[in-house]
Protein backbone atom coordinates (compact mmCIF):
# COMPACT_ATOMS: atom_id res chain seq x y z
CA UNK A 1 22.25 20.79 -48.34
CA UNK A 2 22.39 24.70 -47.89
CA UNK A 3 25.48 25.97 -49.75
CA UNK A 4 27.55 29.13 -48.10
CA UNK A 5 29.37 31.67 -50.04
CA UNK A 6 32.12 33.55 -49.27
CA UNK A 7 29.86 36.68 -49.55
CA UNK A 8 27.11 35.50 -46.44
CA UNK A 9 30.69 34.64 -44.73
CA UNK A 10 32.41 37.86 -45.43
CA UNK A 11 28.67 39.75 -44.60
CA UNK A 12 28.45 37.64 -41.14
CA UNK A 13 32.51 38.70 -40.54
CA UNK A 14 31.67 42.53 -40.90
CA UNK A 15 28.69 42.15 -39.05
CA UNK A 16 30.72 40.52 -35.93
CA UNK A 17 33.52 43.29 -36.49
CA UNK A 18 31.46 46.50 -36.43
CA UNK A 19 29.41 45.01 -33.85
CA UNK A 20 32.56 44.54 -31.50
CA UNK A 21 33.81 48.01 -32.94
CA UNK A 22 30.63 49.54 -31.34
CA UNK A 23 30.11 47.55 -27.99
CA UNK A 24 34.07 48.42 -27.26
CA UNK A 25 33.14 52.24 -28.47
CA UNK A 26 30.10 51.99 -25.96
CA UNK A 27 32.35 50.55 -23.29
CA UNK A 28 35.17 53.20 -23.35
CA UNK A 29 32.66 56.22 -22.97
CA UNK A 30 30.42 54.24 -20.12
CA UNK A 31 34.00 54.45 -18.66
CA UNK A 32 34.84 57.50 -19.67
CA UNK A 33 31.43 59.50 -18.64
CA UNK A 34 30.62 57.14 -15.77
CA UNK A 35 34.24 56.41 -13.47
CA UNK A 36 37.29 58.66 -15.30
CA UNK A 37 35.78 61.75 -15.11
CA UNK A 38 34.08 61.40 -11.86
CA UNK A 39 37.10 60.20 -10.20
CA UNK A 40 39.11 62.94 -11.64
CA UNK A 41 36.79 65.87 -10.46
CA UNK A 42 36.83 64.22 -7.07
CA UNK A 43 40.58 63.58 -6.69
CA UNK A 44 41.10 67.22 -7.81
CA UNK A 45 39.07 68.34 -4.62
CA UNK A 46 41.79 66.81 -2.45
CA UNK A 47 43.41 69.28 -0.57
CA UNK A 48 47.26 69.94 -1.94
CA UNK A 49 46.28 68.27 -5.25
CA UNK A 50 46.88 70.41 -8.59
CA UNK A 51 46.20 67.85 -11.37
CA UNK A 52 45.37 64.52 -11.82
CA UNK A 53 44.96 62.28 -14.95
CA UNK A 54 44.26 58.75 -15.37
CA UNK A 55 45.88 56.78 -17.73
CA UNK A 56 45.90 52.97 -18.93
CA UNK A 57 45.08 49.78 -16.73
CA UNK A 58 43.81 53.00 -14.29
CA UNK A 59 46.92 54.06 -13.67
CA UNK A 60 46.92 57.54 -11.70
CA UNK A 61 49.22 60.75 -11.90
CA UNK A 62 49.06 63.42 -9.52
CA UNK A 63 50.63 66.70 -9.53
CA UNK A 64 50.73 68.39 -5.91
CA UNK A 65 50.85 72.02 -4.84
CA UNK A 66 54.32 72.86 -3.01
CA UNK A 67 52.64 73.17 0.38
CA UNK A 68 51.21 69.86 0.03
CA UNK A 69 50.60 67.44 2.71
CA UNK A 70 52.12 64.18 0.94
CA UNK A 71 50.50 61.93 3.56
CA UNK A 72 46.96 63.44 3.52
CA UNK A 73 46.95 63.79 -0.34
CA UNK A 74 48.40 60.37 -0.64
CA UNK A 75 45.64 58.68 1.45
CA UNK A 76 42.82 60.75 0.20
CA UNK A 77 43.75 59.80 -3.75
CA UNK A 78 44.09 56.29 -3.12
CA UNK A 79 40.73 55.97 -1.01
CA UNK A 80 38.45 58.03 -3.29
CA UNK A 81 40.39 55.89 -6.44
CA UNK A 82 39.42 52.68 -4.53
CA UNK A 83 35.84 53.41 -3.71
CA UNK A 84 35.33 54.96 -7.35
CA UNK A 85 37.10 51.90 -9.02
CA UNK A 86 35.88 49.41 -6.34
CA UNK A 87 39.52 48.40 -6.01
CA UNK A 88 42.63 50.04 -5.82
CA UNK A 89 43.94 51.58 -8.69
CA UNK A 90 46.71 50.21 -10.99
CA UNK A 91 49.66 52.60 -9.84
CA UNK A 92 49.57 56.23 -8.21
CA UNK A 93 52.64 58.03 -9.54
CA UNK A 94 53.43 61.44 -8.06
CA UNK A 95 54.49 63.77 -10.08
CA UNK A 96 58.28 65.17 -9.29
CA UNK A 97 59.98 68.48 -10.00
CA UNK A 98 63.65 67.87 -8.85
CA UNK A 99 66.85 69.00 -9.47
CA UNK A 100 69.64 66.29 -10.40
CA UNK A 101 70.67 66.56 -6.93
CA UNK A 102 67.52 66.35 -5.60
CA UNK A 103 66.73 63.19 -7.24
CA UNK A 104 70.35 62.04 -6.14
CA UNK A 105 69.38 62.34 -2.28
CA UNK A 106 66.27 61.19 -3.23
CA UNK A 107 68.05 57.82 -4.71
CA UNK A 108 69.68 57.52 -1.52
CA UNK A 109 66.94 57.75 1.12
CA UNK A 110 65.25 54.65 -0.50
CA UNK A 111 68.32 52.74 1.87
CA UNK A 112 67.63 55.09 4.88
CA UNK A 113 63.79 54.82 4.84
CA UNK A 114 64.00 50.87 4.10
CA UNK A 115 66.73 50.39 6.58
CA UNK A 116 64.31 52.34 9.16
CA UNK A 117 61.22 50.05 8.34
CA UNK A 118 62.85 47.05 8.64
CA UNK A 119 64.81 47.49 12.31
CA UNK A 120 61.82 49.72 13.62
CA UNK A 121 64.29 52.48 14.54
CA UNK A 122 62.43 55.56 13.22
CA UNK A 123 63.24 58.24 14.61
CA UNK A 124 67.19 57.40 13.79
CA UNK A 125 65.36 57.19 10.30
CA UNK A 126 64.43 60.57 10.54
CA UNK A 127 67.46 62.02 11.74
CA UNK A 128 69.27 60.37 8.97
CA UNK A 129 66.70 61.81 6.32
CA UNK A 130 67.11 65.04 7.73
CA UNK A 131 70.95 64.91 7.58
CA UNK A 132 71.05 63.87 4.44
CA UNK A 133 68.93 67.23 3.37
CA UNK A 134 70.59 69.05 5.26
CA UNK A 135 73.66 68.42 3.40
CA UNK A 136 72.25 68.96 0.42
CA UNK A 137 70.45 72.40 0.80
CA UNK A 138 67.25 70.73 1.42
CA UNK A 139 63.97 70.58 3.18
CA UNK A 140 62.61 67.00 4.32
CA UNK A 141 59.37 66.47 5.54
CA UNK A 142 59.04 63.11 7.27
CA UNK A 143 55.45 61.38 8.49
CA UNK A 144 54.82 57.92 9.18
CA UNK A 145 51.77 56.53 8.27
CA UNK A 146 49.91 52.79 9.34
CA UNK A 147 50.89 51.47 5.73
CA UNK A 148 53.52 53.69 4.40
CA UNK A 149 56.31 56.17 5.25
CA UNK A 150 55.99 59.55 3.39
CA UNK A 151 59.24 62.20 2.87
CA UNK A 152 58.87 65.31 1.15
CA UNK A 153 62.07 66.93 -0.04
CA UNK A 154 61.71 70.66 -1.12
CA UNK A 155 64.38 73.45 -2.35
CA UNK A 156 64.77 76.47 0.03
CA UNK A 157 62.30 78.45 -2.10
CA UNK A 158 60.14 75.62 -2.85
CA UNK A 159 60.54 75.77 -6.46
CA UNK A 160 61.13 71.94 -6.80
CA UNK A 161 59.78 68.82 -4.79
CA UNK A 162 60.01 64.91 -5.10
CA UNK A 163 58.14 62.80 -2.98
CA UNK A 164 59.35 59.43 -1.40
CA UNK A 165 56.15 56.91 -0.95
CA UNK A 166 57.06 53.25 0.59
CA UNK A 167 55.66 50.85 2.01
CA UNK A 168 55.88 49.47 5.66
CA UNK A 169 54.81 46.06 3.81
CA UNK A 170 57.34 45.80 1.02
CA UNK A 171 60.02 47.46 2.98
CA UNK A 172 60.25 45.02 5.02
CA UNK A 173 59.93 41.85 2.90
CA UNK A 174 62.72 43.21 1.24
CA UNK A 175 61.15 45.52 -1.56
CA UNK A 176 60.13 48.47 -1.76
CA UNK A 177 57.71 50.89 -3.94
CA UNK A 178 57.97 54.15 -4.92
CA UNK A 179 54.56 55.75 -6.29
């Protein structure tokens, strides 16, 4: 009968540990080297795109140029993030710059654009989104996409910008997503 001590047991456990320790080291820059940094040099060609970084579970935050065109941008991140990642990617957040007020009409367009998508009536949508900015000193950009509707809404000068992203889907199955 072979005996075991507790130092071959303790020499087998640090063997297992720093083995894991180096395959998960290995495994991080493969990912790293191979997909992040790839995908972020390619994203960062998209027109209207100013920066982009990629966070946990491939989460994705872009930062857009003023002059952007939310619905071209949008697309073009979310097709080069699929193809890169071979599926879509976690969550695309936009990044905002808005005023209290901003985000107030902002809060409120979620109803508009939702109520919109679910009785078809878009271009009352549209009206309504521009009324609404209007009102508020604002500029809205409106485009409807095959999967999502897209609004833009800008201060006279341009200094600050949130973007509205939802989908046609989850609208109208009674949610709704804002990325």
């Amino acid at each position: 009968m072979m005996k075991v001590t507790v130092k071959q047991v303790f020499s087998v456990l640090i063997g297992f540990v720093a083995s894991f320790a180096i395959l998960r080291g290995a495994q991080a820059i493969y990912t790293s080297s191979i997909i992040r940094t790839p995908l972020v040099r390619t994203i960062e060609k998209v027109p209207g795109v100013h920066h982009v970084t990629i966070g946990p579970k491939d989460a994705i935050s872009v930062a857009l140029v003023p002059t952007a065109n939310l619905m071209i941008s949008y697309r073009s991140v979310l097709t080069d993030a699929t193809t890169s990642l071979g599926r879509a990617p976690g969550h695309i957040t936009l990044v905002n710059h808005a005023t209290n007020a901003m985000t107030a009409v902002a809060n409120q367009l979620h109803f508009v654009v939702a109520q919109g998508i679910a009785t078809g009536q878009y271009v009352a949508m549209n009206e309504s989104i521009q009324r609404m900015a209007s009102h508020a000193h604002l500029a809205a950009h409106v485009q409807l996409g095959t999967n999502h509707v897209y609004v833009t809404l800008a201060s006279p000068h341009g200094h600050y910008h949130t973007y509205l992203v939802m989908s046609l889907a989850d609208a109208t199955t009674g949610g709704g997503q804002h990325a």
